[in-house]
Structure formats: structure tokens, C-alpha cells
PDB file of N, CA and C in Angstrom:
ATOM      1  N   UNK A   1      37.997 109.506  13.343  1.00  0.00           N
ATOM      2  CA  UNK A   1      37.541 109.584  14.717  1.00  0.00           C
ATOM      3  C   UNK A   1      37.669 111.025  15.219  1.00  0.00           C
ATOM      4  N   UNK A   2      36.492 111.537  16.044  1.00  0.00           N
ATOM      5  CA  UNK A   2      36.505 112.465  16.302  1.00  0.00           C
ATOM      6  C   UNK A   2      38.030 113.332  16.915  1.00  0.00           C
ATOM      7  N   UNK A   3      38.012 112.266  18.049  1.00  0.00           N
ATOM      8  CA  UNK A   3      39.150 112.878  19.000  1.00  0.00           C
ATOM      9  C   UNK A   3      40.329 112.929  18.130  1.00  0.00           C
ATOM     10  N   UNK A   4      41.361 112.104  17.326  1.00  0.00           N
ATOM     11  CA  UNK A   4      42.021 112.403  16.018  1.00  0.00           C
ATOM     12  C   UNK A   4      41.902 114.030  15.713  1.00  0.00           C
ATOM     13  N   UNK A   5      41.243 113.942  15.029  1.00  0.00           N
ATOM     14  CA  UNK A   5      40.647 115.164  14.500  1.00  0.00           C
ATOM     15  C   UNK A   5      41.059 116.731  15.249  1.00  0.00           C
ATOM     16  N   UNK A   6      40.429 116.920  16.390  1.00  0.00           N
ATOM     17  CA  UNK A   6      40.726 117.394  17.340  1.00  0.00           C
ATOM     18  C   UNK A   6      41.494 117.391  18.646  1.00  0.00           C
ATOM     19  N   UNK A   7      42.393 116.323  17.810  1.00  0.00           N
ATOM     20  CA  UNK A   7      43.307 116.082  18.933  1.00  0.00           C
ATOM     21  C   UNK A   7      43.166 116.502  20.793  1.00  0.00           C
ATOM     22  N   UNK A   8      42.085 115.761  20.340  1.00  0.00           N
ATOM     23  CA  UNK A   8      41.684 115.781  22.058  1.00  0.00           C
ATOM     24  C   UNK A   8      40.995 114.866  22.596  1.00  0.00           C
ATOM     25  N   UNK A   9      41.262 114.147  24.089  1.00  0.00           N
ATOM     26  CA  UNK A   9      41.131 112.999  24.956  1.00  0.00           C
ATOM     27  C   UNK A   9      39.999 113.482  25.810  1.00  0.00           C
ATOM     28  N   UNK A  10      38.548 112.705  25.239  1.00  0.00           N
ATOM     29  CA  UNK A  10      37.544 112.792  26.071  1.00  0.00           C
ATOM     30  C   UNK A  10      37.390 112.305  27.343  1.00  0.00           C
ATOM     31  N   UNK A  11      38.012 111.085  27.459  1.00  0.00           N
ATOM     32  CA  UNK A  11      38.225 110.436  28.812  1.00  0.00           C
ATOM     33  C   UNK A  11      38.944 111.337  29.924  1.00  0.00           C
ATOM     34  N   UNK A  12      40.184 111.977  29.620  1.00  0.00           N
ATOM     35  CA  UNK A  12      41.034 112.975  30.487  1.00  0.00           C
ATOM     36  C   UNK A  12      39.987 114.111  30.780  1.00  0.00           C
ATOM     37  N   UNK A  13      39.501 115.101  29.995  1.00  0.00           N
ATOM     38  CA  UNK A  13      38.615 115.568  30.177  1.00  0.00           C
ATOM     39  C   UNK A  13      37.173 115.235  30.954  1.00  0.00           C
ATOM     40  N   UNK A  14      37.029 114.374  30.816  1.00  0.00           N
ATOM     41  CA  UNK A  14      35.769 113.893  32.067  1.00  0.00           C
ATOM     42  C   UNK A  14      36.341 113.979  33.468  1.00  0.00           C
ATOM     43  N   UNK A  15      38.030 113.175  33.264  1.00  0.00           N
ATOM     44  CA  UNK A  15      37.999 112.991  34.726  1.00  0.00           C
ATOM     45  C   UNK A  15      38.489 114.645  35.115  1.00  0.00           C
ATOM     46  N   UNK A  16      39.453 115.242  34.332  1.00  0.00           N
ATOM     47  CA  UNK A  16      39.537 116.767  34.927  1.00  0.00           C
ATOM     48  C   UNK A  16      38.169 117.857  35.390  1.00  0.00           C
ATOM     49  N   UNK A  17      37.210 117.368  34.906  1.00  0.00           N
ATOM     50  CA  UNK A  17      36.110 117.879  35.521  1.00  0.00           C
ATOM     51  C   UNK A  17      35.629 117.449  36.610  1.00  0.00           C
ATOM     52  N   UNK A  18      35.731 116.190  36.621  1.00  0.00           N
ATOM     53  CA  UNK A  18      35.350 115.278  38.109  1.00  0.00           C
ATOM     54  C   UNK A  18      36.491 115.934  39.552  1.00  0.00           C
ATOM     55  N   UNK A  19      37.609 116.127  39.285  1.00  0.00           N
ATOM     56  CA  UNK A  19      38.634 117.051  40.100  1.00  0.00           C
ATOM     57  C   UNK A  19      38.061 118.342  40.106  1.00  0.00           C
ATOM     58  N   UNK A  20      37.841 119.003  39.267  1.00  0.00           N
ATOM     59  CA  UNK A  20      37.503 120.831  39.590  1.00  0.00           C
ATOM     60  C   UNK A  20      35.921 120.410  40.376  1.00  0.00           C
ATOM     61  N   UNK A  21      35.055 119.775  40.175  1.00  0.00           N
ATOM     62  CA  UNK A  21      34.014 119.532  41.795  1.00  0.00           C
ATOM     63  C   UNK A  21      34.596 119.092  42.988  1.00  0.00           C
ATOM     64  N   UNK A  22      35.595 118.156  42.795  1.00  0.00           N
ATOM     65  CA  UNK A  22      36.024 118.082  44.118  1.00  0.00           C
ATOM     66  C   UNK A  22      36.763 118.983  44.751  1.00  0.00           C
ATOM     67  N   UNK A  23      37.751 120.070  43.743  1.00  0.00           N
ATOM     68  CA  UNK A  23      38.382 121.293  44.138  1.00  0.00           C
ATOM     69  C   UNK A  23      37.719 122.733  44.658  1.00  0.00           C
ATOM     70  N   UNK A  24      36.267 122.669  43.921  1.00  0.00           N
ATOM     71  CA  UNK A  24      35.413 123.203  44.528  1.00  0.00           C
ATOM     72  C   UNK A  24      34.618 123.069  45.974  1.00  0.00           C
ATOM     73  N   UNK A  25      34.549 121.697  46.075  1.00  0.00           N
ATOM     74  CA  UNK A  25      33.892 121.242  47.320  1.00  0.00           C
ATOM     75  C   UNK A  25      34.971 121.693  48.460  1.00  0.00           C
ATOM     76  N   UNK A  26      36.375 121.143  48.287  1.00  0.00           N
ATOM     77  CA  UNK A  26      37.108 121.835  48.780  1.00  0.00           C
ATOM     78  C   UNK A  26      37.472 123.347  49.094  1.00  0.00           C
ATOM     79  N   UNK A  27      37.784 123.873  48.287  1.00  0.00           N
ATOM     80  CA  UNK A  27      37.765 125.045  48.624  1.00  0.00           C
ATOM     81  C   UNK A  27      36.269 125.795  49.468  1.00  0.00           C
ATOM     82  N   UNK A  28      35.254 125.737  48.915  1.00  0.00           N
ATOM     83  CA  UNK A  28      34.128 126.171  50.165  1.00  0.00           C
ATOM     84  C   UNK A  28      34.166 125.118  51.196  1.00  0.00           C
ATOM     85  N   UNK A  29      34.414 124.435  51.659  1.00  0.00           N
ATOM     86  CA  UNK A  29      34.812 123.585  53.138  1.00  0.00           C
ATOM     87  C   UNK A  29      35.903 124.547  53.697  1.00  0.00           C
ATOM     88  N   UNK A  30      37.409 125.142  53.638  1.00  0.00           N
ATOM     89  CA  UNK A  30      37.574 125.702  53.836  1.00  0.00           C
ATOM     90  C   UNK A  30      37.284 126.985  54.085  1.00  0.00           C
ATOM     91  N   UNK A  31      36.584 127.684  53.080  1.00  0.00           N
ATOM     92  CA  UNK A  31      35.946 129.147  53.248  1.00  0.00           C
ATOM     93  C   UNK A  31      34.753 128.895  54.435  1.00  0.00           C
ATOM     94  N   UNK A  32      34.370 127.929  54.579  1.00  0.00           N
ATOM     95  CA  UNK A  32      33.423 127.824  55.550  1.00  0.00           C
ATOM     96  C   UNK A  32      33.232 127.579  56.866  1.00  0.00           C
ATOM     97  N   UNK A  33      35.095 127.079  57.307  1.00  0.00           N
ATOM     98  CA  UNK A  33      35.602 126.346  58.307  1.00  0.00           C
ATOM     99  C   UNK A  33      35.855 127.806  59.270  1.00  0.00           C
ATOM    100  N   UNK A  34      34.823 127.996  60.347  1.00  0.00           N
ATOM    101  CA  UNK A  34      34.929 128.774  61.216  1.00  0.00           C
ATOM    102  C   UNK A  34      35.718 129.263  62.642  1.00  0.00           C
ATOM    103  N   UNK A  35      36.737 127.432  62.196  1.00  0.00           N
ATOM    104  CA  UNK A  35      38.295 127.356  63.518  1.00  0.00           C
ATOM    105  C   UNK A  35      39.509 128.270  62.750  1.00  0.00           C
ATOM    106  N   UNK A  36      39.470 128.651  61.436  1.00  0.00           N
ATOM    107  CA  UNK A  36      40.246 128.898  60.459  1.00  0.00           C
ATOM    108  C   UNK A  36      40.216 130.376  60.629  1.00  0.00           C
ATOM    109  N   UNK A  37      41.302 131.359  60.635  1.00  0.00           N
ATOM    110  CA  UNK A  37      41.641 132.186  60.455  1.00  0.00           C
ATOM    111  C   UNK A  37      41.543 132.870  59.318  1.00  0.00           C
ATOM    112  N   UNK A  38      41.739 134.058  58.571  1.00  0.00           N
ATOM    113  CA  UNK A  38      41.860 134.346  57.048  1.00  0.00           C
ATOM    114  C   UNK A  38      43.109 134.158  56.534  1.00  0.00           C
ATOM    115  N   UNK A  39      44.052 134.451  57.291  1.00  0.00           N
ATOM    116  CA  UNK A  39      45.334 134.198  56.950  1.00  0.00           C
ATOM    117  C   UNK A  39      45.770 132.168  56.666  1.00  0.00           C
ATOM    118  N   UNK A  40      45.086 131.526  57.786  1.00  0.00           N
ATOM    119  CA  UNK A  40      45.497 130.266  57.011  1.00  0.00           C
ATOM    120  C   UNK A  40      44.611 129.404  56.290  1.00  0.00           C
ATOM    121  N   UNK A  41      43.582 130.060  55.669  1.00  0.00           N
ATOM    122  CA  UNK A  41      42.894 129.782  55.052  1.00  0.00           C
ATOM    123  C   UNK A  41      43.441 129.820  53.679  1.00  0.00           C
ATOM    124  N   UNK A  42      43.916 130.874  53.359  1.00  0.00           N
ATOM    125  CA  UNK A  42      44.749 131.237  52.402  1.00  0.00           C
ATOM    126  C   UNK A  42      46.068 130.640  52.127  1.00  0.00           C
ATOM    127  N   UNK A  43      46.377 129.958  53.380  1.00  0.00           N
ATOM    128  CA  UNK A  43      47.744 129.045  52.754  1.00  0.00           C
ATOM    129  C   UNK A  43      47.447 127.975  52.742  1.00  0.00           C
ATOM    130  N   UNK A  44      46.108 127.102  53.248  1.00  0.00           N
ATOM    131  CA  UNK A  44      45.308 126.346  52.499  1.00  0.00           C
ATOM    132  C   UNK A  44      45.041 126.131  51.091  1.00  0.00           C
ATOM    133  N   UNK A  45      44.368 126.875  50.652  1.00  0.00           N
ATOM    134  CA  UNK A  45      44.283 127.378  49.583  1.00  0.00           C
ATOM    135  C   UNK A  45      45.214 127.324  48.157  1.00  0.00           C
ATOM    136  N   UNK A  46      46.263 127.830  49.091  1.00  0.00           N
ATOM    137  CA  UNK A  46      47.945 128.645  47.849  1.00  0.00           C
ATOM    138  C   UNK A  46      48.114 127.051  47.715  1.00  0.00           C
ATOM    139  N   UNK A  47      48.450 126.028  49.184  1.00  0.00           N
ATOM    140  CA  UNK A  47      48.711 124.954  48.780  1.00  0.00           C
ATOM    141  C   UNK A  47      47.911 124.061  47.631  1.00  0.00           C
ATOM    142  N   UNK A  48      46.956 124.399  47.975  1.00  0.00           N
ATOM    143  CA  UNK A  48      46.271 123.062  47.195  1.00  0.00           C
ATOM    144  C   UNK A  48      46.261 123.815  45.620  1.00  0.00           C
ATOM    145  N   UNK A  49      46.186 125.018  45.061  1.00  0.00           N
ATOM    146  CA  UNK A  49      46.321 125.516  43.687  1.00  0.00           C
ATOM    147  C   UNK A  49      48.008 125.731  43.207  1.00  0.00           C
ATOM    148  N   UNK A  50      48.830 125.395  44.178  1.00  0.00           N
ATOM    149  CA  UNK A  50      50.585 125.597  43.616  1.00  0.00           C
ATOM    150  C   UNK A  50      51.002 124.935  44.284  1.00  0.00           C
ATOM    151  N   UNK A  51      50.692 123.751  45.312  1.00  0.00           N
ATOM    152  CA  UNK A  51      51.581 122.872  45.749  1.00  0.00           C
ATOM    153  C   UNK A  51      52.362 123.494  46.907  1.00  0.00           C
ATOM    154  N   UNK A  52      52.324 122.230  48.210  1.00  0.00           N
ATOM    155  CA  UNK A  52      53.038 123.342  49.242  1.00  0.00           C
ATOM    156  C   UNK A  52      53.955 123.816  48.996  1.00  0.00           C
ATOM    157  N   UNK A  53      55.018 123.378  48.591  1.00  0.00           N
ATOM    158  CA  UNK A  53      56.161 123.705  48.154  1.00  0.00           C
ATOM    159  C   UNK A  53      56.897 124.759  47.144  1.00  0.00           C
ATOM    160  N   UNK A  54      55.340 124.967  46.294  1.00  0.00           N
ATOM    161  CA  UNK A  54      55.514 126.363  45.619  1.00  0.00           C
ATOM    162  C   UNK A  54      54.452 127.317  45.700  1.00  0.00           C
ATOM    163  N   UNK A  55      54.140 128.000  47.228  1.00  0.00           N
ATOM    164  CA  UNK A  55      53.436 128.641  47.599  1.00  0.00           C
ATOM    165  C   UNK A  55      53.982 130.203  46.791  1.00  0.00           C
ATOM    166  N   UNK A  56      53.125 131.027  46.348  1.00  0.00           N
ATOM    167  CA  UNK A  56      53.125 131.952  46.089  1.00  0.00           C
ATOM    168  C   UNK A  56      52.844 133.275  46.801  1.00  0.00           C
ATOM    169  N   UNK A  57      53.975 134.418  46.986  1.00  0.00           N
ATOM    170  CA  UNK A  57      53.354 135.143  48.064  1.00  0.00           C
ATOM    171  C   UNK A  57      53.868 136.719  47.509  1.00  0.00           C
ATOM    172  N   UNK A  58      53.465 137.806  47.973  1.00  0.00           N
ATOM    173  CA  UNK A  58      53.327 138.803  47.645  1.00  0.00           C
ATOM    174  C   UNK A  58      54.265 139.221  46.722  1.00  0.00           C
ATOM    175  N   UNK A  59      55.664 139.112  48.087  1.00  0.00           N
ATOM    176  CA  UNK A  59      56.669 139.825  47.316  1.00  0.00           C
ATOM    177  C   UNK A  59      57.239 138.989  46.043  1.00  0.00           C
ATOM    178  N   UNK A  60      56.640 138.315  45.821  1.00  0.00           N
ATOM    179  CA  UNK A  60      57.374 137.235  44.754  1.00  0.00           C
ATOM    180  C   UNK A  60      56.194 137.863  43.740  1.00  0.00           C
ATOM    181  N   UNK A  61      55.397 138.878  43.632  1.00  0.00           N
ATOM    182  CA  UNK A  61      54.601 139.082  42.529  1.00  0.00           C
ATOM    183  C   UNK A  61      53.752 138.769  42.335  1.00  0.00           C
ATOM    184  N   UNK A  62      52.933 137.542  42.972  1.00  0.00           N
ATOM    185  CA  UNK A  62      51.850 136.808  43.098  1.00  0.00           C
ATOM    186  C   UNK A  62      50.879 137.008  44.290  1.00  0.00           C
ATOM    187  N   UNK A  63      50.226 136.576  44.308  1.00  0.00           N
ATOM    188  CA  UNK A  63      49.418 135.925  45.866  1.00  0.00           C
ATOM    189  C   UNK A  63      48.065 136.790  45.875  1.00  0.00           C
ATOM    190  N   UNK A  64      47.719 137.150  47.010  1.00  0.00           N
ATOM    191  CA  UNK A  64      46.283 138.229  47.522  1.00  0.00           C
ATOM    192  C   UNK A  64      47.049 139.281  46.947  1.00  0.00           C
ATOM    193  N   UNK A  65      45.876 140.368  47.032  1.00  0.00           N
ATOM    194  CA  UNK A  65      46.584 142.220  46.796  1.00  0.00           C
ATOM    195  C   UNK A  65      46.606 142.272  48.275  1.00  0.00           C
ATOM    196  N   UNK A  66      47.800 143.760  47.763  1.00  0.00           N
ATOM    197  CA  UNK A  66      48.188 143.672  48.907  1.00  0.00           C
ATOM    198  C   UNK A  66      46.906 144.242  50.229  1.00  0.00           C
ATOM    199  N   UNK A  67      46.357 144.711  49.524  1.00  0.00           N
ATOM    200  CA  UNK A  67      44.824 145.025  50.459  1.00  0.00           C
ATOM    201  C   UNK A  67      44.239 144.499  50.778  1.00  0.00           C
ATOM    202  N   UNK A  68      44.444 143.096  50.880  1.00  0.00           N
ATOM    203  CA  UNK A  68      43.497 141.964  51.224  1.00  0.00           C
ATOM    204  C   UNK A  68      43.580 141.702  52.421  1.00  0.00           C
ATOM    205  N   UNK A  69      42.976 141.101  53.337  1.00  0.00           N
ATOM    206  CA  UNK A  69      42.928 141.334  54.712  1.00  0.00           C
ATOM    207  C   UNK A  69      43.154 139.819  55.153  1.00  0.00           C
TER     208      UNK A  69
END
């Protein structure tokens, strides 16, 4: 069997693609949301790609550059 072989799960893979459209749809709903600031757009964002709880931010090495507005 294929998946054997290649040790890989076609079913998981369908549905992880079915999530990155909806993560997409998401994310431009936000980029598009004109009550939204840039700044909390972006912690929109941090949340939904690292979880609120492990928001990522400058001084920790991560996040926007620091030139980002």
C-alpha cells in the first residue's frame, strides 16, 4: 500500500489542507477589517499562528521587524 510505503496519511493531509483555506480566509478577514488597528491586527494574527498564550514578540527574537509599523 502506497501510504506504508511512504509512510504517509492521506486522509490527515486532506484535512490539513482544508484548515490552511480556512486559515487563509481568516487571516485576509482580518487584514481587511477596517475597525482594526495595525497593531491588533497583529496580535490577532500571533494568536491564531502560536496560540494566545505563546504570543511571540520582538524582544523574545521573534515577531514583526523591528521596522514594521
Amino acid at each position: 500500500m502506497i501510504e506504508k510505503k511512504y509512510d504517509h496519511n492521506f486522509e490527515e493531509a486532506a484535512a490539513a489542507w482544508d484548515e490552511l483555506l480556512k486559515l487563509k480566509a481568516y487571516l485576509e478577514a482580518v487584514g481587511a477589517d477596517q475597525s482594526l488597528d495595525e497593531k491588533e491586527k497583529m496580535v490577532r494574527v500571533q494568536a491564531v499562528l502560536f496560540g494566545p498564550h505563546r504570543r511571540k514578540t520582538q524582544a523574545g527574537g521573534n515577531g514583526p521587524p523591528k521596522n514594521w509599523k
